[in-house]
PDB file of N, CA and C in Angstrom:
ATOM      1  N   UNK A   1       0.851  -1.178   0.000  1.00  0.00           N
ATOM      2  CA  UNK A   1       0.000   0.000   0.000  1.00  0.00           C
ATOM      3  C   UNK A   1       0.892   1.234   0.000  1.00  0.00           C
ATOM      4  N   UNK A   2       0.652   2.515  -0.905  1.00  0.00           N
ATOM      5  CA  UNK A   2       1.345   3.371  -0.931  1.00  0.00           C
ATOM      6  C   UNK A   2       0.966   4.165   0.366  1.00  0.00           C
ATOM      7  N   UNK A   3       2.318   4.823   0.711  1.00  0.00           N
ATOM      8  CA  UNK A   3       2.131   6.078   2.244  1.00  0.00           C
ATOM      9  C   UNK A   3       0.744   7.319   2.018  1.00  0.00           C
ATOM     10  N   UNK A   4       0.502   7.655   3.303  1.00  0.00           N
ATOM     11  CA  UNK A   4      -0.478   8.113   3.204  1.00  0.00           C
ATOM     12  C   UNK A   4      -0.214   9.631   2.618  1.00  0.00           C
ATOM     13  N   UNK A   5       0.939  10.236   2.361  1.00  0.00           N
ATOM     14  CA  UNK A   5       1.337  11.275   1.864  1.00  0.00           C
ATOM     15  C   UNK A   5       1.144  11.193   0.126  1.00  0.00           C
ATOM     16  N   UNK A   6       0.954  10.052  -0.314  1.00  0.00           N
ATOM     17  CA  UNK A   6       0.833   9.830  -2.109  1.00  0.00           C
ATOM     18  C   UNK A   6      -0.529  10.016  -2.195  1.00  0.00           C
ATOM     19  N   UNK A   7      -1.125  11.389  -3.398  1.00  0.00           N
ATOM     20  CA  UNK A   7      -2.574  11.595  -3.539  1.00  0.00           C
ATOM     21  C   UNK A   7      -2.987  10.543  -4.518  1.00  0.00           C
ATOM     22  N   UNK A   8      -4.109  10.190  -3.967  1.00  0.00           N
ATOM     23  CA  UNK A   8      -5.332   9.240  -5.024  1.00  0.00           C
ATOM     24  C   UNK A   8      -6.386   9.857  -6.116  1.00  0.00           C
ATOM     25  N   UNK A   9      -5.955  10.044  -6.943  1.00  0.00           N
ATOM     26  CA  UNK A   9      -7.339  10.372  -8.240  1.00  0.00           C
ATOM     27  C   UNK A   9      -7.534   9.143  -8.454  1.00  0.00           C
ATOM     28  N   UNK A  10      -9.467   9.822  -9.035  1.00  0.00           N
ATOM     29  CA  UNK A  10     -10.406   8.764  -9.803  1.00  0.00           C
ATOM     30  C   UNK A  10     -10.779   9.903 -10.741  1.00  0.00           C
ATOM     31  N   UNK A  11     -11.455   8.657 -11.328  1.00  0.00           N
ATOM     32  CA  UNK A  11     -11.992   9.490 -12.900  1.00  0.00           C
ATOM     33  C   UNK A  11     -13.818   8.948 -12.860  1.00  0.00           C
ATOM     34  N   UNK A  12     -14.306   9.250 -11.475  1.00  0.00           N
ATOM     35  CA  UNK A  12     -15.945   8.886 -12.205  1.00  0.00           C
ATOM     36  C   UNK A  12     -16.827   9.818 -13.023  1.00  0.00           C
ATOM     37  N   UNK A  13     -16.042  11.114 -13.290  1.00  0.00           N
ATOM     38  CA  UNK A  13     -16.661  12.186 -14.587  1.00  0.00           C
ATOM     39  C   UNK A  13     -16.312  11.533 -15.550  1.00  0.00           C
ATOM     40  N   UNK A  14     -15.363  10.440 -15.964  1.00  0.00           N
ATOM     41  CA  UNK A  14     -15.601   9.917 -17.134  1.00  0.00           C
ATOM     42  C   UNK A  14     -14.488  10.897 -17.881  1.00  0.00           C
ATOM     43  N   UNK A  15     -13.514  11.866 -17.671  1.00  0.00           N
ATOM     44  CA  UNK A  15     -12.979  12.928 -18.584  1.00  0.00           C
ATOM     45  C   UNK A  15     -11.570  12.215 -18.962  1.00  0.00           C
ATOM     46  N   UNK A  16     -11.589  12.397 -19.887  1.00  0.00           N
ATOM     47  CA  UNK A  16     -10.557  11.610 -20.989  1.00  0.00           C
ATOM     48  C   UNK A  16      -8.624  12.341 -20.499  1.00  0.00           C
ATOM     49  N   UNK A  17      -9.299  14.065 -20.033  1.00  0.00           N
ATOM     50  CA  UNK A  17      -7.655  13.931 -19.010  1.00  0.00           C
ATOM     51  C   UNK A  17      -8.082  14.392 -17.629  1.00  0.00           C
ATOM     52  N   UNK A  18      -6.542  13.953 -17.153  1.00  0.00           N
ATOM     53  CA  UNK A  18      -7.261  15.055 -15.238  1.00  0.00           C
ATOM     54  C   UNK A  18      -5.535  15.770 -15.339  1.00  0.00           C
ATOM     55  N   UNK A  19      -5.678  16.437 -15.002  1.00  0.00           N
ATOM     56  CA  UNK A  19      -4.854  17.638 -14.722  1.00  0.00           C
ATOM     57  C   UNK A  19      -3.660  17.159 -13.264  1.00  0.00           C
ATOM     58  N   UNK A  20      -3.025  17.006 -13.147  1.00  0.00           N
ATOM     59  CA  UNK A  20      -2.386  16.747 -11.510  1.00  0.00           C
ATOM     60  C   UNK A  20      -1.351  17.760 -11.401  1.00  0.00           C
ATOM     61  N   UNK A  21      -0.900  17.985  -9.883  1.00  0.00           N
ATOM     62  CA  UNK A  21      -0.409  18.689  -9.388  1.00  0.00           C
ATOM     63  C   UNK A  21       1.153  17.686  -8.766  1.00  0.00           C
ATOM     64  N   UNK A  22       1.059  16.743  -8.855  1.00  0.00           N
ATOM     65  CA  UNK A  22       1.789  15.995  -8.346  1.00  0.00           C
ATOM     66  C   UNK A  22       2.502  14.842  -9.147  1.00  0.00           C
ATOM     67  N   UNK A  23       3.698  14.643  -9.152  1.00  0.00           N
ATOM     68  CA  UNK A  23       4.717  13.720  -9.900  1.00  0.00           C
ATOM     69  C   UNK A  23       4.745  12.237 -10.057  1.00  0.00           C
ATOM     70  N   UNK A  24       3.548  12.198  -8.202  1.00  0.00           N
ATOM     71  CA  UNK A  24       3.936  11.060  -7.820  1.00  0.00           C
ATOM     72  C   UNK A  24       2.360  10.353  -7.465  1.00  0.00           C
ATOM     73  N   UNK A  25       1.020   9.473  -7.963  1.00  0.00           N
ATOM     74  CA  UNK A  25       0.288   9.738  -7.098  1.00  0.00           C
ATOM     75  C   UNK A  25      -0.515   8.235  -7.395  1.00  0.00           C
ATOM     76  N   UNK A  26      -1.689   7.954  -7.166  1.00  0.00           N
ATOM     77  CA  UNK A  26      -2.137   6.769  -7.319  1.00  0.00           C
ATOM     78  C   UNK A  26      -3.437   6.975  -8.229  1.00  0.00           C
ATOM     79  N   UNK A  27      -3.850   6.411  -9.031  1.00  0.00           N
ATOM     80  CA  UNK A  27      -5.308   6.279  -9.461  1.00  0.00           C
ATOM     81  C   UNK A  27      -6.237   4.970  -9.505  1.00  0.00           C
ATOM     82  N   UNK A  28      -7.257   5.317  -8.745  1.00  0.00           N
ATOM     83  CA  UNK A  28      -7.880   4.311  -8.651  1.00  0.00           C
ATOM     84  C   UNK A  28      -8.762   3.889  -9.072  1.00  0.00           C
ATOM     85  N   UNK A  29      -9.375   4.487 -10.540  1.00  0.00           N
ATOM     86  CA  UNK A  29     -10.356   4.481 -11.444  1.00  0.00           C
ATOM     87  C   UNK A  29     -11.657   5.249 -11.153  1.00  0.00           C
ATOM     88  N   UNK A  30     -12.817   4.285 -10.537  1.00  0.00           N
ATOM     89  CA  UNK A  30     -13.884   4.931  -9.665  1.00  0.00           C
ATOM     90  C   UNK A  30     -13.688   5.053  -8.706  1.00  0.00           C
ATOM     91  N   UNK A  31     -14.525   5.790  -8.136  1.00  0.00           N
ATOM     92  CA  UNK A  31     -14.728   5.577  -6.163  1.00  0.00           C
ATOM     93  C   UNK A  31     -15.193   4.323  -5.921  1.00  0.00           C
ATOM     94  N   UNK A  32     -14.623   3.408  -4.868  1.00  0.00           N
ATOM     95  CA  UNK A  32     -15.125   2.897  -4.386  1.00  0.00           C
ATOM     96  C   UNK A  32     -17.055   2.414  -4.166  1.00  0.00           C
ATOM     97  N   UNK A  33     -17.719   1.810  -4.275  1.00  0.00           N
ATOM     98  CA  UNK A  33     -16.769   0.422  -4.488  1.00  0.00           C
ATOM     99  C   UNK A  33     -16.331   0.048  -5.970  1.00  0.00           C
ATOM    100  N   UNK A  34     -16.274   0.904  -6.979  1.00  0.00           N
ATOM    101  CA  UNK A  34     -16.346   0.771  -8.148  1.00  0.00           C
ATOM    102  C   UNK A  34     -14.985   0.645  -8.890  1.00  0.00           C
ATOM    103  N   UNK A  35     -13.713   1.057  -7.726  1.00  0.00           N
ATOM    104  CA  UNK A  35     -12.609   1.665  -8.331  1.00  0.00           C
ATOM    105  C   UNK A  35     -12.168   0.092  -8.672  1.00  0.00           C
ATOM    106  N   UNK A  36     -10.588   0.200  -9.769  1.00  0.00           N
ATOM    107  CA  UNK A  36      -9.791  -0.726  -9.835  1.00  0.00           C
ATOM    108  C   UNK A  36      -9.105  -0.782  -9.044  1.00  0.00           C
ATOM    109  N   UNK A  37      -8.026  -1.991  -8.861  1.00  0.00           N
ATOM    110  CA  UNK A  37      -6.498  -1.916  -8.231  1.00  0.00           C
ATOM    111  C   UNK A  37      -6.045  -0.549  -8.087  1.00  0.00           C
ATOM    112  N   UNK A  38      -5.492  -0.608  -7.236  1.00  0.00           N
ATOM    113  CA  UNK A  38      -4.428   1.409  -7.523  1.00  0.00           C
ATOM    114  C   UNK A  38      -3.940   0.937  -7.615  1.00  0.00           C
ATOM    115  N   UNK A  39      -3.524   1.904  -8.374  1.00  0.00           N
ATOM    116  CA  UNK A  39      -2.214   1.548  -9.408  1.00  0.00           C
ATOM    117  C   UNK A  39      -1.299   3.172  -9.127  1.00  0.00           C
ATOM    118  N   UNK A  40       0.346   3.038  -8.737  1.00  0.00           N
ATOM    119  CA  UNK A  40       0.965   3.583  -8.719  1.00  0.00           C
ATOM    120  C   UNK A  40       1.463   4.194  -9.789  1.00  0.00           C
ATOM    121  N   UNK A  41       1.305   5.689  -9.756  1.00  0.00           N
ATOM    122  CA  UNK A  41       2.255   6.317 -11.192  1.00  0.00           C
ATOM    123  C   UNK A  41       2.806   7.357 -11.189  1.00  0.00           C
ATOM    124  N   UNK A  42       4.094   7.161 -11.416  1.00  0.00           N
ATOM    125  CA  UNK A  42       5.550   8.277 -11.393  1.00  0.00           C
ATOM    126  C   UNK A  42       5.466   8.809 -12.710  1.00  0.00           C
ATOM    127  N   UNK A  43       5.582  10.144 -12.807  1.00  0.00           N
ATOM    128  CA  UNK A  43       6.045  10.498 -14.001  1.00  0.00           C
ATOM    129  C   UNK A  43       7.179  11.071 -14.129  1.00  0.00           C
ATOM    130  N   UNK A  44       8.183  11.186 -13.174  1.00  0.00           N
ATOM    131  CA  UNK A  44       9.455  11.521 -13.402  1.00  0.00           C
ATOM    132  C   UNK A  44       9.646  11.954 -14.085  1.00  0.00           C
ATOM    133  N   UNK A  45      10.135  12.150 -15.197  1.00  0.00           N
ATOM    134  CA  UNK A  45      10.989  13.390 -15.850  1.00  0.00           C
ATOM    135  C   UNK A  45       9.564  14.098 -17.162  1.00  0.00           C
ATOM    136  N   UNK A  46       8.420  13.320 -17.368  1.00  0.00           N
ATOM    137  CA  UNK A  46       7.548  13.110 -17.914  1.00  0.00           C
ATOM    138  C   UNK A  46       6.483  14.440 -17.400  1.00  0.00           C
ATOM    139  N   UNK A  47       5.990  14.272 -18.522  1.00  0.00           N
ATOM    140  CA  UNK A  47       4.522  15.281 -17.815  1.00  0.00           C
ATOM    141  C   UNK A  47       3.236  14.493 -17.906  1.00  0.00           C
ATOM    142  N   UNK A  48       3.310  13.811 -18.995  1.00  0.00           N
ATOM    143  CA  UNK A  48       2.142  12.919 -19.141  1.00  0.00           C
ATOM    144  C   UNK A  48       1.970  11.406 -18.410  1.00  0.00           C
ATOM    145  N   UNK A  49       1.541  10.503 -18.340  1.00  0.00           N
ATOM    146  CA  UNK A  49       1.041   9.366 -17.886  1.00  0.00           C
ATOM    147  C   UNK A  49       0.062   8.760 -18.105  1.00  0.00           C
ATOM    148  N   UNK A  50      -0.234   7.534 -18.974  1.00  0.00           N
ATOM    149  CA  UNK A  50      -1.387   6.658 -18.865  1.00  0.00           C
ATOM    150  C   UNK A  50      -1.817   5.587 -17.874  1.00  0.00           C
ATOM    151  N   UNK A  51      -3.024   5.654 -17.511  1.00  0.00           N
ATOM    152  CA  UNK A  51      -3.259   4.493 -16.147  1.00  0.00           C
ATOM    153  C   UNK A  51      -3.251   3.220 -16.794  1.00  0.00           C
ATOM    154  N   UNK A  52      -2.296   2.145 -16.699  1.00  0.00           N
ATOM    155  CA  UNK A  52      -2.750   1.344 -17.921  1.00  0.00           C
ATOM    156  C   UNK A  52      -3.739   0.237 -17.321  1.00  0.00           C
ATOM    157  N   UNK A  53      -4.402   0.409 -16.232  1.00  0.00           N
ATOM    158  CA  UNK A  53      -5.186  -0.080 -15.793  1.00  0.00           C
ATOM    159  C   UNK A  53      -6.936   0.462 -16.561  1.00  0.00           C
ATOM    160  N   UNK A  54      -7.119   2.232 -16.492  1.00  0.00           N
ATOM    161  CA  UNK A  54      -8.353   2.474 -16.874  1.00  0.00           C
ATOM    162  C   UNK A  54      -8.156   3.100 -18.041  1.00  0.00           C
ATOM    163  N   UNK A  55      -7.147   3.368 -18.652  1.00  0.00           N
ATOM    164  CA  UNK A  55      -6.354   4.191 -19.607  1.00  0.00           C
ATOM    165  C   UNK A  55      -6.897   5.942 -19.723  1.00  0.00           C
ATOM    166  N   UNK A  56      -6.760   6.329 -18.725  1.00  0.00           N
ATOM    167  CA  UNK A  56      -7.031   7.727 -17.777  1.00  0.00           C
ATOM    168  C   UNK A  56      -5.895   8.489 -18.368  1.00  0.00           C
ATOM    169  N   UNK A  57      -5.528   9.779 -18.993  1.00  0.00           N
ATOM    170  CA  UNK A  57      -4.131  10.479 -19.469  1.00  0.00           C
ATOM    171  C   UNK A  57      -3.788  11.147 -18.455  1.00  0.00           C
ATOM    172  N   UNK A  58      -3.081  11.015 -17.554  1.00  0.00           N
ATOM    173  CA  UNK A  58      -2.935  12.208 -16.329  1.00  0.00           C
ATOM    174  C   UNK A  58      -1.650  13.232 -16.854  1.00  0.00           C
ATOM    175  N   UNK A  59      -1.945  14.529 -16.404  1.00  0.00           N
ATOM    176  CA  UNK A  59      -1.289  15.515 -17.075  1.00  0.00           C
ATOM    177  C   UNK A  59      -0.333  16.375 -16.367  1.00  0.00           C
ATOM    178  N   UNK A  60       0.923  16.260 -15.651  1.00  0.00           N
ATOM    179  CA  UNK A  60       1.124  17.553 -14.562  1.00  0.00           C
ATOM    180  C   UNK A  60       0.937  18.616 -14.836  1.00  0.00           C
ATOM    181  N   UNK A  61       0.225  19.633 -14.329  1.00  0.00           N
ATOM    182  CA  UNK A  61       0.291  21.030 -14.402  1.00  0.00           C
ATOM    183  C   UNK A  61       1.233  21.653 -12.885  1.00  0.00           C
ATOM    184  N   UNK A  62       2.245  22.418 -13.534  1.00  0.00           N
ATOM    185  CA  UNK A  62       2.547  23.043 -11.988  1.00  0.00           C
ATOM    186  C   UNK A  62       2.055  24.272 -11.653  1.00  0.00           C
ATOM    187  N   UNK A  63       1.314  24.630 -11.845  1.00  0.00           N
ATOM    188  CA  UNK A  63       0.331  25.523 -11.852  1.00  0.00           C
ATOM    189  C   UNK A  63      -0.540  25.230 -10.459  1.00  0.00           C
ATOM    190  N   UNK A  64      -0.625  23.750 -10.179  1.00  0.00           N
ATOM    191  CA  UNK A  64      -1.712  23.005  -9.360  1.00  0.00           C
ATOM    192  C   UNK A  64      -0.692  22.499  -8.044  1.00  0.00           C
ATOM    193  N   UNK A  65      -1.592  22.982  -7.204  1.00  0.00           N
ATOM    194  CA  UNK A  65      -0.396  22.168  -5.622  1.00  0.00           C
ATOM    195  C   UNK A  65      -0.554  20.591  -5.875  1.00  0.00           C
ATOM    196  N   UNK A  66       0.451  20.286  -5.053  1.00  0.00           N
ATOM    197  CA  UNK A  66       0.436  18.806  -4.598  1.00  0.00           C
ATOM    198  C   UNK A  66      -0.702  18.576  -4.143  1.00  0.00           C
ATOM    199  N   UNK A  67      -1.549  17.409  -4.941  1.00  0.00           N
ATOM    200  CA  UNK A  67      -2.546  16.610  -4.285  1.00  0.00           C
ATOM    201  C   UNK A  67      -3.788  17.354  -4.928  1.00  0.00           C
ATOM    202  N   UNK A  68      -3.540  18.713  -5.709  1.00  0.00           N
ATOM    203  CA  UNK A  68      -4.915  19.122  -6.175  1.00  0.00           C
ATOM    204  C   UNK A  68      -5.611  18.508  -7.843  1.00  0.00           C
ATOM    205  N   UNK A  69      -6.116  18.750  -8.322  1.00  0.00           N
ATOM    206  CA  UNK A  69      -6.306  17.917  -9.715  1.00  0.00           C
ATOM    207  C   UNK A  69      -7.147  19.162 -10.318  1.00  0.00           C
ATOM    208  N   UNK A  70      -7.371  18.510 -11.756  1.00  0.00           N
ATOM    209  CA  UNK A  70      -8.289  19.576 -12.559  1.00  0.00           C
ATOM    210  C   UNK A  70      -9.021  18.491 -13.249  1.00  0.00           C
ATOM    211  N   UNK A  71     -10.057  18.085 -13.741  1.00  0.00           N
ATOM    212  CA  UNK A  71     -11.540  18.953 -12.564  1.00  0.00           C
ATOM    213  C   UNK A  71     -11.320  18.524 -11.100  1.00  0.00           C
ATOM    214  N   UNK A  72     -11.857  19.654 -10.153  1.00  0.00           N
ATOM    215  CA  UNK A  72     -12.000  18.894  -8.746  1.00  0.00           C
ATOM    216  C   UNK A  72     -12.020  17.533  -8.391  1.00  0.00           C
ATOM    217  N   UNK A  73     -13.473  17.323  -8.956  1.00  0.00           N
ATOM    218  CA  UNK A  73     -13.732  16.320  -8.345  1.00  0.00           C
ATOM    219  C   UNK A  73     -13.246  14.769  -9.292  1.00  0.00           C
ATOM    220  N   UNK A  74     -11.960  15.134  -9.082  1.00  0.00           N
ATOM    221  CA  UNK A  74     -10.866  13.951  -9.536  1.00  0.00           C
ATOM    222  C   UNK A  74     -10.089  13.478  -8.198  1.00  0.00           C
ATOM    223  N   UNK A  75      -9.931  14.257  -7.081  1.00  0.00           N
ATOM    224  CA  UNK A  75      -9.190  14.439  -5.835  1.00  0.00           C
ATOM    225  C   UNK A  75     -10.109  12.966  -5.175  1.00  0.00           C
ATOM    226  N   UNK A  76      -9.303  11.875  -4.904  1.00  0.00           N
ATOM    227  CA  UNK A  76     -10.424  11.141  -3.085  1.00  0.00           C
ATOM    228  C   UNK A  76      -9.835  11.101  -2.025  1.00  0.00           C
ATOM    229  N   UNK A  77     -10.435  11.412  -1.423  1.00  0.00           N
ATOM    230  CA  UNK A  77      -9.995  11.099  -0.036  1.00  0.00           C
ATOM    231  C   UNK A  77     -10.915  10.298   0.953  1.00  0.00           C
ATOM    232  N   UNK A  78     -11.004   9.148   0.452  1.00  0.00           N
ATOM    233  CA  UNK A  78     -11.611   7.848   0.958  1.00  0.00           C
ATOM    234  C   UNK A  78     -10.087   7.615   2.169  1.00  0.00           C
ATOM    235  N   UNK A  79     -10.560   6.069   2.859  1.00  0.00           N
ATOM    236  CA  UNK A  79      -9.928   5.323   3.887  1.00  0.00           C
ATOM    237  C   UNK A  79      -8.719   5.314   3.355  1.00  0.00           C
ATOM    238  N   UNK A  80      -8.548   4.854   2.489  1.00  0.00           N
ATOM    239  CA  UNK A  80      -6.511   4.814   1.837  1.00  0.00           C
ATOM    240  C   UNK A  80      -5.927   6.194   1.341  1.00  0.00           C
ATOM    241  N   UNK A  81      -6.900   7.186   1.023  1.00  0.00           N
ATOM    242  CA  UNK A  81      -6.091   8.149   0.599  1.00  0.00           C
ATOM    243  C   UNK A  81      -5.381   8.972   1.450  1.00  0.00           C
ATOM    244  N   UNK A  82      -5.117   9.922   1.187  1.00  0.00           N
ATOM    245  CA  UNK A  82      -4.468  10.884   2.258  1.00  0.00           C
ATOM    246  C   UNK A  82      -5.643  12.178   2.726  1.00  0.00           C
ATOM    247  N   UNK A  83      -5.611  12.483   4.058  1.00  0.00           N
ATOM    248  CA  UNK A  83      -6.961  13.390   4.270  1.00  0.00           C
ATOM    249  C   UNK A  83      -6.699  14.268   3.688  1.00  0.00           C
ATOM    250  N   UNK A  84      -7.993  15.156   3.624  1.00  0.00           N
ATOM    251  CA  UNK A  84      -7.653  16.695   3.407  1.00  0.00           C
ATOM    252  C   UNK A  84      -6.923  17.280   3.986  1.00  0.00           C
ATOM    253  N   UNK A  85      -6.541  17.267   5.897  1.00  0.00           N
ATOM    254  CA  UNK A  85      -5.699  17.963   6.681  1.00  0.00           C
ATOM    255  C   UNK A  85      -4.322  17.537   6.945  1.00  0.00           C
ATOM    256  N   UNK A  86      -3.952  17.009   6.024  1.00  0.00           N
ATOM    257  CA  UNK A  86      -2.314  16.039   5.803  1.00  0.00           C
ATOM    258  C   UNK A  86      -1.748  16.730   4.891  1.00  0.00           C
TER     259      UNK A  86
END
């Protein structure tokens, strides 16, 4: 299981990209109970990333803090993710 400091996006808007703020983060498809496996994804030197689990394009913007996303409601903070006040 990744640390509770790595943010979790889902994609239940269905939007073909999500925007991230972060290098390092997990996606877990739907919310619960709907999501897949999380799946860990680095993009290191990269800006882009495919989930090759839901095939989701995640995009860094640094424009966006750590842990925020574009659209909103791409961000979870279910039981495994990291809270809002972390």
């Amino acid at each position: 299981m990744a640390h509770a400091d790595i943010p979790h996006f889902c994609n239940d808007l269905g939007v073909t990209v999500i925007e991230v703020g972060s290098k390092e983060f997990m996606c877990i498809g739907a919310k619960p109970p709907f999501d897949h496996p999380h799946i860990y994804c680095d993009l290191g030197d990269d800006t882009e990333i495919v989930c090759p689990y839901c095939s989701t394009l995640y995009r860094y913007n640094a424009a966006l803090a750590a842990g925020e996303a574009k659209p909103e409601g791409c961000v979870w903070h279910g039981a495994d993710a990291p809270s809002a006040a972390a």
